[in-house]
Protein backbone atom coordinates (compact mmCIF):
# COMPACT_ATOMS: atom_id res chain seq x y z
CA UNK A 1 11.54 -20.60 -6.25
CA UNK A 2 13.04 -17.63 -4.12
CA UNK A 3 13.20 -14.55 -5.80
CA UNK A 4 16.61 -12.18 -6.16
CA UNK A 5 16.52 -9.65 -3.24
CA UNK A 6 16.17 -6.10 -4.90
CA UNK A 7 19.48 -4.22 -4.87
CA UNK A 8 19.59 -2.20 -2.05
CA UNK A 9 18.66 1.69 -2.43
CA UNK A 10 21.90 3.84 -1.54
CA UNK A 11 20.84 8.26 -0.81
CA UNK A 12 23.84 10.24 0.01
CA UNK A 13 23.12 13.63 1.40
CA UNK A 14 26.34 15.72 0.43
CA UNK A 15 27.76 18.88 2.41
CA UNK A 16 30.45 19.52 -0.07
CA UNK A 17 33.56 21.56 0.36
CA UNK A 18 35.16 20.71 -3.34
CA UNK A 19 34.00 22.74 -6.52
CA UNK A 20 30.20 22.34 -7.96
CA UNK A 21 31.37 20.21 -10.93
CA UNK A 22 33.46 17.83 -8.88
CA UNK A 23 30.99 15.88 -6.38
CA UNK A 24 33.02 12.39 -6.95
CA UNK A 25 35.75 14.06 -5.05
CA UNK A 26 33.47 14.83 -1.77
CA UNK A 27 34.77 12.08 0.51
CA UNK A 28 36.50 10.12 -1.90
CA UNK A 29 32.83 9.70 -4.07
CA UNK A 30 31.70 6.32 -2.62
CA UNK A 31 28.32 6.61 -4.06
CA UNK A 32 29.03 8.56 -6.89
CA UNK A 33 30.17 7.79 -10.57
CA UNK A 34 33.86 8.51 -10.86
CA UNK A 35 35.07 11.05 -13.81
CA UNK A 36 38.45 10.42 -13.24
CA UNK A 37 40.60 7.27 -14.78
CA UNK A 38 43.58 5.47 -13.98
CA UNK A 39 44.98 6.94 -17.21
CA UNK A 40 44.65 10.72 -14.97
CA UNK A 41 47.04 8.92 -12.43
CA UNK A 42 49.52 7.92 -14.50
CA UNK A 43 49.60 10.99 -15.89
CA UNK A 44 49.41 12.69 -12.74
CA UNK A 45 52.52 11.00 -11.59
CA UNK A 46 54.34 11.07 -14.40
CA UNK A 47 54.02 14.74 -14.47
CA UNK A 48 55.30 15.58 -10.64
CA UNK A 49 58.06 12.40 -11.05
CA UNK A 50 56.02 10.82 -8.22
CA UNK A 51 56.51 6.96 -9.16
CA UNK A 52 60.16 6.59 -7.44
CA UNK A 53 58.60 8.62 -4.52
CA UNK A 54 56.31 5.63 -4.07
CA UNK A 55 56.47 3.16 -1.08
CA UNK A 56 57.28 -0.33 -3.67
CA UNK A 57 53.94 -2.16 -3.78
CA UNK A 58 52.50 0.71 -4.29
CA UNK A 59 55.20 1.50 -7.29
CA UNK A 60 54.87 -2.41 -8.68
CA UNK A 61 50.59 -1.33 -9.12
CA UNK A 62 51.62 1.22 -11.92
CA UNK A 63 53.71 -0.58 -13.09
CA UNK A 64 52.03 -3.54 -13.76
CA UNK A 65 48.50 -2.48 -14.59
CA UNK A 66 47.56 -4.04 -11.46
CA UNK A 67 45.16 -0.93 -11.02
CA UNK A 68 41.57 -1.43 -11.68
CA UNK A 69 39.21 0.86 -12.81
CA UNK A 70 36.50 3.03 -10.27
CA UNK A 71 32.50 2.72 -11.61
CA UNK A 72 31.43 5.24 -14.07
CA UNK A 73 28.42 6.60 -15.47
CA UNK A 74 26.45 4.35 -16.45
CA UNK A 75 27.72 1.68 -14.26
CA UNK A 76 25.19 -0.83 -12.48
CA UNK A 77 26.23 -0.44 -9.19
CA UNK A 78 24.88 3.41 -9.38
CA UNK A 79 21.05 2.22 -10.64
CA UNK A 80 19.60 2.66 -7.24
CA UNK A 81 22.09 5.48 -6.31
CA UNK A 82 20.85 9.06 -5.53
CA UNK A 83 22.35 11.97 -4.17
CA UNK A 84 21.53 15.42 -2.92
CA UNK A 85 23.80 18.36 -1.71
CA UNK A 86 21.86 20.31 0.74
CA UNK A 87 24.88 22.56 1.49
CA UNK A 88 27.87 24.43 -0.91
CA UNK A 89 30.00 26.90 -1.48
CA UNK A 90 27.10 28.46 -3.89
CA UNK A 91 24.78 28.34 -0.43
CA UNK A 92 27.00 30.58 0.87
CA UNK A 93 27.58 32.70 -2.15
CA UNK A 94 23.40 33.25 -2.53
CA UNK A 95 22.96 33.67 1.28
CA UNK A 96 25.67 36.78 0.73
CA UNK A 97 24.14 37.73 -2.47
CA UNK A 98 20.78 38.20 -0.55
CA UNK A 99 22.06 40.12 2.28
CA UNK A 100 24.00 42.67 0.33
CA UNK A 101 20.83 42.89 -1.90
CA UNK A 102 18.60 44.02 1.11
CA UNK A 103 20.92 46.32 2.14
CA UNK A 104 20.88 48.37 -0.97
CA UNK A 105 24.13 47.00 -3.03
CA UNK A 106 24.06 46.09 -6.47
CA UNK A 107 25.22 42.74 -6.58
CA UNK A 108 27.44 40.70 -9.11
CA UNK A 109 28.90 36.92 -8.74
CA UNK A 110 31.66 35.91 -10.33
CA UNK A 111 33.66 32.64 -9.09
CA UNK A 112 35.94 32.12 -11.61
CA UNK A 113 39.28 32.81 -10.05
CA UNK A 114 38.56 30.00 -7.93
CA UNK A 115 41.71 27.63 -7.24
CA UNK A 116 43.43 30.90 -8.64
CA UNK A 117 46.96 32.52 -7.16
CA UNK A 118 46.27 34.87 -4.30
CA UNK A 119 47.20 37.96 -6.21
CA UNK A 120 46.31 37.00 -9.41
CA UNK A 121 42.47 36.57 -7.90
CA UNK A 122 42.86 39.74 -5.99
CA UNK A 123 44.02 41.80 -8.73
CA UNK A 124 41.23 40.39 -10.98
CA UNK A 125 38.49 40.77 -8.56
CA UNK A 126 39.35 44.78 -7.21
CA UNK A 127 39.36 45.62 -11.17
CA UNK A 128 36.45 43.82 -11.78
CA UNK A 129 34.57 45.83 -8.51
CA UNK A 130 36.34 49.07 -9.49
CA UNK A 131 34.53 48.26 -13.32
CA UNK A 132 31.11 47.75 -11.40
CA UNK A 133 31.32 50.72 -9.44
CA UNK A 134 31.80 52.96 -12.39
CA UNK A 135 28.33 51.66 -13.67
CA UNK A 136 26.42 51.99 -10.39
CA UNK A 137 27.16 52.78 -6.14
CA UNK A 138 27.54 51.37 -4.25
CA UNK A 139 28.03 47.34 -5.28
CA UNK A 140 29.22 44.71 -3.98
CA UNK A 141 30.93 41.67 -5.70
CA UNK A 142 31.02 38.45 -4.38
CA UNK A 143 33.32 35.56 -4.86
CA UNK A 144 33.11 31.64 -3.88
CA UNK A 145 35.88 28.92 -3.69
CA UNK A 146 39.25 28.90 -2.73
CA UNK A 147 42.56 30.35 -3.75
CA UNK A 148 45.90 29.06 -3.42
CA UNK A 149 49.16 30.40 -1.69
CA UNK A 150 52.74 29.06 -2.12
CA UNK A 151 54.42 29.14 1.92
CA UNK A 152 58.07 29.46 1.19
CA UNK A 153 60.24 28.74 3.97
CA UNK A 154 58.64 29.16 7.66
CA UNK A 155 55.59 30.68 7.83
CA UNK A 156 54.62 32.96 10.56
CA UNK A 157 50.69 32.61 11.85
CA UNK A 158 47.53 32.99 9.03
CA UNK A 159 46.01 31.31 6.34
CA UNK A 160 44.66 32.21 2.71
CA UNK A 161 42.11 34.05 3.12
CA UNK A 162 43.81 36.66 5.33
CA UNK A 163 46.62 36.23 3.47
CA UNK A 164 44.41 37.17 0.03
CA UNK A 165 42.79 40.29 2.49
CA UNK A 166 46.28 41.85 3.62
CA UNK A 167 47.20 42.11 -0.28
CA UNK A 168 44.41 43.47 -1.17
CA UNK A 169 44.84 46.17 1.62
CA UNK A 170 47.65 47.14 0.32
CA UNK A 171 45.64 47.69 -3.35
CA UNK A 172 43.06 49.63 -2.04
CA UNK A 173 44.72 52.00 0.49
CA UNK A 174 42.91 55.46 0.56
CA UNK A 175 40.10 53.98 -1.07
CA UNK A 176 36.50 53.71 -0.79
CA UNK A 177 36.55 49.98 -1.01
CA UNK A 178 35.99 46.85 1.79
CA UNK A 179 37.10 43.08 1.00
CA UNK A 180 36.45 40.14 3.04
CA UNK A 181 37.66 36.93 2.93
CA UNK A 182 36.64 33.90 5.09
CA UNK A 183 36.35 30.23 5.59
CA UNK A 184 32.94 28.59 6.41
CA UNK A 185 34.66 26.23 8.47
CA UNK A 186 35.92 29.53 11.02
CA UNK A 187 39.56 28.18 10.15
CA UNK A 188 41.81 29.74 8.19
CA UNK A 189 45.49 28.26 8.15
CA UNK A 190 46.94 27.46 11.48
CA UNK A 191 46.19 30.59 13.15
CA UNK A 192 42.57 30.83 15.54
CA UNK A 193 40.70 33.07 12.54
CA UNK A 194 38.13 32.44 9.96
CA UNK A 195 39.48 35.25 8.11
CA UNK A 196 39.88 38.89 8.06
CA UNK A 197 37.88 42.19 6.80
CA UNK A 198 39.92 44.86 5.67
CA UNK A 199 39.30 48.51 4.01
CA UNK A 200 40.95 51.38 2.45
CA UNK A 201 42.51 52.09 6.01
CA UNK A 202 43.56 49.07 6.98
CA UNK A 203 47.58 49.90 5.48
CA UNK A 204 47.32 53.57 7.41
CA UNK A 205 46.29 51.81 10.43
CA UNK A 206 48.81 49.30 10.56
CA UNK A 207 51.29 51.93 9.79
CA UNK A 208 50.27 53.77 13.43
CA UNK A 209 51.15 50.74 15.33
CA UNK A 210 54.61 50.25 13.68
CA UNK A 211 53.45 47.21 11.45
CA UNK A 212 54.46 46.50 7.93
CA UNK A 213 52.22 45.14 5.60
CA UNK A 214 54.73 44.01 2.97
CA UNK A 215 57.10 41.94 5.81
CA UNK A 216 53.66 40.47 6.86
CA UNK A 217 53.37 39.52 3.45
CA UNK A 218 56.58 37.82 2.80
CA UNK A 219 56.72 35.66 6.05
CA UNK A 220 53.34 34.80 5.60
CA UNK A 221 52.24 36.20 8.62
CA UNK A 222 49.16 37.72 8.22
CA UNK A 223 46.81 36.94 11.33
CA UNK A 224 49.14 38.68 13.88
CA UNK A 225 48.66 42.27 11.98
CA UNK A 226 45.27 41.89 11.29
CA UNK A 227 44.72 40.94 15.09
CA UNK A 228 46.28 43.33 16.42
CA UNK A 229 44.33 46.70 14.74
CA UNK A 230 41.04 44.58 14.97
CA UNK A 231 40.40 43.40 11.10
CA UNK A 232 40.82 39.42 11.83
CA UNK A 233 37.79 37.51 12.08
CA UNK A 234 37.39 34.94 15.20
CA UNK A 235 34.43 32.93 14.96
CA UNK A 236 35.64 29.64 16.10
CA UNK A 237 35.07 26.21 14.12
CA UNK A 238 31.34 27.00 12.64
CA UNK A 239 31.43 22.98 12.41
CA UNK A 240 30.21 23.09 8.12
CA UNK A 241 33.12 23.31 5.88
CA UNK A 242 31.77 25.12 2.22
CA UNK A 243 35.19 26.02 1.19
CA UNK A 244 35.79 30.24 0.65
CA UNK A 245 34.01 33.45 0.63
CA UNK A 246 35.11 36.66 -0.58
CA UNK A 247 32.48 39.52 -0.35
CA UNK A 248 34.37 42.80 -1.82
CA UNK A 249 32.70 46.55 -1.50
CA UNK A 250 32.76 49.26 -3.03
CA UNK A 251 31.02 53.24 -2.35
C-alpha cells in the first residue's frame, strides 16, 4: 500500500517593512498564521461607512457571510511552516544605535510614536532628547517606524520624513540639536529624496535665501526648501524597504 506523501515543508525568508508585531501583514502573510478575523472587517467597514462604497459582489460577501475565515494559530496548514526575517526596521535602528555608540553618543531607543502624527512624534521625541541631554552630552536618540501626515488639498513636492524634519527645524532653531529622518527604501513621497537632515540652522538658512518654512509647511512642500540650502537627502532607491528612521542629536 502507497504511503501519504509528507506535507510539503514551506520557509519564508521575510524582509519586512510593517511593524515587528505584525508579520501576517508582510505581503499579505501567505505563510503565516493570520491574527486578524473577518469580525476586524466588518468592523473596519462599518466604522469608515465603506460597505455602499463597495463594487456589489463584493458588498453581497458581507452581507451574506459568504466570507470565510484565513488559518490561524494553530492551524494544520502552518505544521511544516517556518519563517525568518533577516531584515527590519529594528536592523536599521541597531545598525544606527552602533554607529552613534562608536562615535562617542550616549544612545537611547525609543519607537513608540511609531504610526504617530508628524508633530505629535516630533514634539515627543525633541523633549524626550532635550530630557537625555540634561543627564549626559552629547546623545543621540533614535527612532524606528513610520509616521503619518494628512495632505490637504494639492501638495507641492516631499514626503514624511522631510515633512517630520522641516517641523522639527522650526523647534529647534538656534539650537544645539540635529534630526534626521529617512526612508530605507531612498524614497520619500513623490519627490527624488530619501529624506532630509536638518539642524538648529536650518530655519536661519532658509531665511537667507527668501524661503519660508511655515508656507513649506502648509502646502506640503518640503523637498524643494530642503534642496535648495543642501539638507535633503538623495540616495536613490537603496532597493530594501525597512520602513523609517529618525536619528535625532543633541550637544
Amino acid at each position: 500500500m502507497a504511503q501519504a506523501a509528507a506535507p510539503a515543508t514551506q520557509v519564508s525568508l521575510l524582509v519586512s517593512d510593517v511593524p515587528e508585531h505584525a508579520i501576517d501583514a508582510l505581503a499579505s502573510g501567505p505563510t503565516v498564521p493570520d491574527s486578524t478575523t473577518i469580525a476586524d472587517c466588518r468592523a473596519i467597514a462599518q466604522r469608515y461607512s465603506m460597505l455602499k462604497q463597495f463594487p456589489a459582489r463584493v458588498r453581497a460577501m458581507f452581507e451574506n457571510g459568504q466570507m470565510r475565515e484565513t488559518p490561524k494559530q494553530g492551524d494544520p496548514a502552518f505544521r511544516n511552516s517556518h519563517y525568518a526575517t533577516v531584515l527590519s526596521n529594528q536592523t536599521a535602528v541597531r545598525a544606527a544605535a552602533e554607529h552613534a555608540t562608536l562615535r562617542g553618543f550616549k544612545v537611547e531607543i525609543d519607537n513608540r510614536c511609531d504610526d504617530w502624527d508628524y508633530a505629535k512624534a516630533a514634539d515627543y521625541l525633541l523633549e524626550r532628547l532635550r530630557v537625555l541631554r540634561r543627564a549626559w552630552s552629547p546623545t543621540c536618540l533614535i527612532s524606528g517606524g513610520e509616521v503619518t501626515v494628512t495632505v490637504r488639498g494639492k501638495p507641492g513636492s516631499g514626503g514624511r520624513s522631510q515633512h517630520f524634519a522641516l517641523y522639527c527645524a522650526e523647534k529647534i532653531e538656534g539650537e544645539r540639536i540635529t534630526v534626521l529622518s529617512a526612508g530605507t527604501d531612498g524614497i520619500d513621497g513623490n519627490s527624488p529624496a530619501a529624506g532630509a537632515v536638518v539642524d538648529g540652522t536650518t530655519i536661519s538658512r532658509a531665511r537667507q535665501c527668501g524661503l519660508n518654512a511655515g508656507v513649506a509647511l502648509s502646502q506640503f512642500d518640503a523637498f524643494p526648501l530642503l534642496e535648495s540650502i543642501g539638507d535633503a537627502i538623495v540616495t536613490g532607491p537603496s532597493g530594501n524597504n525597512v520602513r523609517d528612521l529618525r536619528i535625532l542629536l543633541a550637544y
